[in-house]
Protein backbone atom coordinates (compact mmCIF):
# COMPACT_ATOMS: atom_id res chain seq x y z
CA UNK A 1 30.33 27.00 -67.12
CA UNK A 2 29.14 25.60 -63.81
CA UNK A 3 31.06 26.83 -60.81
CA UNK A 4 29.97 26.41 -57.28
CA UNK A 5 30.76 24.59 -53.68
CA UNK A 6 30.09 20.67 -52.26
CA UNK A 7 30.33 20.32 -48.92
CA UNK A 8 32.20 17.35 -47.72
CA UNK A 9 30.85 15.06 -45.03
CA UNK A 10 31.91 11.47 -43.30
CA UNK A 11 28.78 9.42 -44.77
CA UNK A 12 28.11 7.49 -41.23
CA UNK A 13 28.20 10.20 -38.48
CA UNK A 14 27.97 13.53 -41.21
CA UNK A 15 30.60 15.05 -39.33
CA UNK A 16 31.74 17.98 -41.73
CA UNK A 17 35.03 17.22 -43.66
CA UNK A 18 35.14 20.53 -45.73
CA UNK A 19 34.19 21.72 -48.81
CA UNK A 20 35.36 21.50 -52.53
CA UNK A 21 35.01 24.52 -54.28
CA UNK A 22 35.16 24.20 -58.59
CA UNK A 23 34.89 24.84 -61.96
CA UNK A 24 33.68 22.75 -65.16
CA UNK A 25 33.13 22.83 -68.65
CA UNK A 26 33.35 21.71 -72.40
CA UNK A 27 36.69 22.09 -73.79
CA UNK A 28 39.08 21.62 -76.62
CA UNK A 29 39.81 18.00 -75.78
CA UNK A 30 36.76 17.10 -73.90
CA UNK A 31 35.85 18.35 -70.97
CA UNK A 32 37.79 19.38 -67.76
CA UNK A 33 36.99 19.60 -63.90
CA UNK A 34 39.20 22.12 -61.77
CA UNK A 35 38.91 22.13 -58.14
CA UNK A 36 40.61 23.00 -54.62
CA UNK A 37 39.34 21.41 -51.32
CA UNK A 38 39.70 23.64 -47.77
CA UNK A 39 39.70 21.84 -43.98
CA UNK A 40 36.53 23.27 -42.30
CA UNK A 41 39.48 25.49 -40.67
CA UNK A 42 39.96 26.89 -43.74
CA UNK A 43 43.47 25.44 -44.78
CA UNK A 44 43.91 23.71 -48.26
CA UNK A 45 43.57 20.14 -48.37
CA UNK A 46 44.33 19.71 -52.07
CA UNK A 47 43.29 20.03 -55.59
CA UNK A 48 41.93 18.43 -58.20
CA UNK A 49 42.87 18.59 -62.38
CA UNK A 50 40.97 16.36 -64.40
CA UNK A 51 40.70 16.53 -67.96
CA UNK A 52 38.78 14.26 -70.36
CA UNK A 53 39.05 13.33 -73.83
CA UNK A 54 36.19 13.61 -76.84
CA UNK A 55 35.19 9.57 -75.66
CA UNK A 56 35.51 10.59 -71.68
CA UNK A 57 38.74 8.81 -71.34
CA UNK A 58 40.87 10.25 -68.66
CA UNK A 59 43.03 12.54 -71.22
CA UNK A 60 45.19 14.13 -68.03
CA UNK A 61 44.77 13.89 -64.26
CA UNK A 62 46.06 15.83 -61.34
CA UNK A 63 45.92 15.59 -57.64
CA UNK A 64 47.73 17.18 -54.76
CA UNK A 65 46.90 16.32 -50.90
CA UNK A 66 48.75 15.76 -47.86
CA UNK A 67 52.42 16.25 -49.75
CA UNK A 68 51.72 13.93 -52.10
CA UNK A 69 51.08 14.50 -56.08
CA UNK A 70 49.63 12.02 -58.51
CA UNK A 71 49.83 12.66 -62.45
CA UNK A 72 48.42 10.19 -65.05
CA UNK A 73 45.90 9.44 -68.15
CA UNK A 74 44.89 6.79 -70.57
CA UNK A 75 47.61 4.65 -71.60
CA UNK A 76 46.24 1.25 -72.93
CA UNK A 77 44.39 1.53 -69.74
CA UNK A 78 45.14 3.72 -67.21
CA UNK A 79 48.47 4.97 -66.00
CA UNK A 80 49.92 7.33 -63.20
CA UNK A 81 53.27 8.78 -61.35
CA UNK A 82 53.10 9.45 -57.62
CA UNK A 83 55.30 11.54 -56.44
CA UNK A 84 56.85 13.86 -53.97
CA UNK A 85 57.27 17.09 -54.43
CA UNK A 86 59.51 18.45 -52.09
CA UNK A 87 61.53 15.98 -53.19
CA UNK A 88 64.14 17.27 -56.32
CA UNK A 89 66.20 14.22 -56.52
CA UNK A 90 62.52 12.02 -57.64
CA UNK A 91 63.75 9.02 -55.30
CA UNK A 92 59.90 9.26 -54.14
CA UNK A 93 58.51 9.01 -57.23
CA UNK A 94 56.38 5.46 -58.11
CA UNK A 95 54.79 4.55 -61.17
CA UNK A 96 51.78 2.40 -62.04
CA UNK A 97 49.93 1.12 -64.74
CA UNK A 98 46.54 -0.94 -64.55
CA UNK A 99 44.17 -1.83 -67.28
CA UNK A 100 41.22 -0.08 -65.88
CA UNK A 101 38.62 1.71 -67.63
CA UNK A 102 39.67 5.11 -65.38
CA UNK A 103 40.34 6.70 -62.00
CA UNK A 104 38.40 7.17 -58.62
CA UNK A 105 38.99 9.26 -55.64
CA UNK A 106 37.09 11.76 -52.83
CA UNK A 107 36.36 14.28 -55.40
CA UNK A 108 32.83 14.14 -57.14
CA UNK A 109 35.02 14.90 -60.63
CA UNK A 110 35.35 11.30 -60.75
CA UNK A 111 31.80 10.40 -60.19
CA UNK A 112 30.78 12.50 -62.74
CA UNK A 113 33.61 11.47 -65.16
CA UNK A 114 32.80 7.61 -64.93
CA UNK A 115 28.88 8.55 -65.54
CA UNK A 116 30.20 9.98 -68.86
CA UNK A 117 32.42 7.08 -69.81
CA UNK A 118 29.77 4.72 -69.32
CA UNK A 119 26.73 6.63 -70.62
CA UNK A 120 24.09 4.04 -69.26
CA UNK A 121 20.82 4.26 -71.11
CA UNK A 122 18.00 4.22 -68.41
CA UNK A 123 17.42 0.61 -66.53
CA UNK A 124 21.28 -0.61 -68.29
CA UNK A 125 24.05 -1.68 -66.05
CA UNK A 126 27.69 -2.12 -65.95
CA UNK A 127 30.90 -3.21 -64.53
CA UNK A 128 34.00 -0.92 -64.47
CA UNK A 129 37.29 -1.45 -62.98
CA UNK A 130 39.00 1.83 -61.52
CA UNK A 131 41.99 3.44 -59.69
CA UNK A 132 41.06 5.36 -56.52
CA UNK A 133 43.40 7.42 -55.05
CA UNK A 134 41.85 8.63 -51.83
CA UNK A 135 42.73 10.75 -48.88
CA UNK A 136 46.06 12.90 -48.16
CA UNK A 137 48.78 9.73 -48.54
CA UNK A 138 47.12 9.27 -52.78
CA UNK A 139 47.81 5.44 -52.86
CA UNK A 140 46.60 3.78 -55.85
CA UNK A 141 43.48 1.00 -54.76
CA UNK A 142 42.01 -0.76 -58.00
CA UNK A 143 38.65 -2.28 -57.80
CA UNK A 144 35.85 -3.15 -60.08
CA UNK A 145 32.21 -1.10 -59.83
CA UNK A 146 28.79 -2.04 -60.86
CA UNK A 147 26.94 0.70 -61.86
CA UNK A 148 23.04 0.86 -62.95
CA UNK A 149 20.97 4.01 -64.41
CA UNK A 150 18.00 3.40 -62.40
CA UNK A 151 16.19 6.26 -63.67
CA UNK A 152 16.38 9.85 -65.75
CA UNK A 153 13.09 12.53 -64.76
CA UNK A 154 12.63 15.91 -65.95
CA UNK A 155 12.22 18.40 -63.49
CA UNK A 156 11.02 22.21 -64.48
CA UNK A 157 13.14 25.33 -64.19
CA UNK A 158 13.52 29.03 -64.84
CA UNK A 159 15.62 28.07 -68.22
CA UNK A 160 13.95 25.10 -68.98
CA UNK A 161 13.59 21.22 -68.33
CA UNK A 162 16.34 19.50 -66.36
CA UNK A 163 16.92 15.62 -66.65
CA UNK A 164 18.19 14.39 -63.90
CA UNK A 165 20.04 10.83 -63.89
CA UNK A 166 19.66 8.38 -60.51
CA UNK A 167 22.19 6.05 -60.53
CA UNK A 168 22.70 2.82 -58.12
CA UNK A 169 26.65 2.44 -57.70
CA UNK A 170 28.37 -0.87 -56.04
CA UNK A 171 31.59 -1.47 -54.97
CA UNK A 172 31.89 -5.00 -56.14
CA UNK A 173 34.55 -5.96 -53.53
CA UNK A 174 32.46 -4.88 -50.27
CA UNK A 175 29.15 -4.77 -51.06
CA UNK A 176 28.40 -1.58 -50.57
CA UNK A 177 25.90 0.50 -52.18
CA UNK A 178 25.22 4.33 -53.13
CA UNK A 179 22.50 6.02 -54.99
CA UNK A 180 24.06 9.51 -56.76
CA UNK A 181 21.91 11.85 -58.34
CA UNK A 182 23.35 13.76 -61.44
CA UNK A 183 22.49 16.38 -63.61
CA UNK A 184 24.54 17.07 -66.55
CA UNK A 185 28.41 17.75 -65.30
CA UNK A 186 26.82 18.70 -61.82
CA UNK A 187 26.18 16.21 -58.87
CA UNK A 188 23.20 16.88 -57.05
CA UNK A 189 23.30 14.60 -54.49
CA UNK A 190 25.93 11.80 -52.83
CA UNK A 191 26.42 9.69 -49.78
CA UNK A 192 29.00 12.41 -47.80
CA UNK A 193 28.57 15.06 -50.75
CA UNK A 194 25.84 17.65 -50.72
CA UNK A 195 25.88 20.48 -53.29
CA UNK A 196 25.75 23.85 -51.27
CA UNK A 197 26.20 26.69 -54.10
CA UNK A 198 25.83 26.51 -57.68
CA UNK A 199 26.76 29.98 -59.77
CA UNK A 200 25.98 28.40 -63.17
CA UNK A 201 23.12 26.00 -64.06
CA UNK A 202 24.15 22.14 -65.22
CA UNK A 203 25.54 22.31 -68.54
CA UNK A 204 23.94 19.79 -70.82
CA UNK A 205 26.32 17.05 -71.83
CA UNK A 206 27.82 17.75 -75.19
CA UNK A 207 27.53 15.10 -77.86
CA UNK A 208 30.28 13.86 -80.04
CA UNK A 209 30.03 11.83 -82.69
């Protein structure tokens, strides 16, 4: 089960944002990501709950930042309840619903959870339309994502060969463009995301038929 630490960094100036400290790992249902993130003070920031089904679907989602608390899953689509919750009476509480393919945010989770849906054979690409929910107010954004498996290459290790996937990702809407780095349910490397400790090597992705 890989556990470790990311640390968290504005992508133009690589001032330090914090760090996201986790778990993942095959489960019953699929596979699940577990996760808190701490201010470079030390104070939580918020958490992370992802769980996905045997086709990579997101089965159950849960974030928490800046008072704020999203729940949702696949539901012809995707769909999601923001909510407040300090607030008993619910009078906060929105819900949404989008047909997209699955959810985005700040956490690599949900980098490595839309690799998984998509499961790009080397040189393919694709177009996915997401949900983000980003920083500490968690307000839904869709947009669409082109994503392209530039290349897979095997690099040796103490417990054997480890493929490691290069992807090319695009937000369709801006224009912008990032190259991630993957390696089973572990991301390597990341505009604004560096991988500082890992306790548990990269689990190879399980296959279901």
């Amino acid at each position: 089960m890989p556990n470790g630490r990311y640390s968290l960094h504005d992508p133009h100036d690589h001032v330090l944002l914090g760090e996201e400290r986790f778990s993942c790992a095959p489960g019953p249902a699929g596979w699940r990501y577990v996760s808190k993130t701490y201010a470079p003070d030390g104070g939580t920031l918020g958490t992370v709950d992802l769980t996905l089904d045997s086709r990579s679907r997101p089965l159950r989602m849960e974030l928490r930042a800046g008072g704020w608390q999203v729940r949702g899953g696949a539901v012809d689509g995707v769909a999601w309840v923001r909510t407040d919750p300090a607030d008993p009476t619910g009078a906060s509480a929105t819900e949404g619903h989008d047909r997209a393919h699955g959810f985005a945010g700040d956490s690599p989770a949900f980098l490595i959870a839309t690799a998984r849906l998509l499961r790009l054979a080397p040189g393919a690409s694709t177009r996915v339309r997401l949900v983000a929910f980003h920083g500490t107010a968690l307000a839904p954004r869709t947009f669409d994502q082109g994503w392209t498996l530039r290349e897979t290459e095997q690099h040796p290790t103490d417990s054997g060969p480890l493929l490691v996937e290069r992807y090319q990702v695009a937000d369709l809407e801006t224009g912008e463009q990032r190259e991630i780095h993957l390696a089973g349910d572990v991301l390597l490397a990341a505009p604004g995301i560096e991988l500082e400790e890992l306790e548990s090597p990269p689990n190879a992705w399980p296959s279901w038929d």
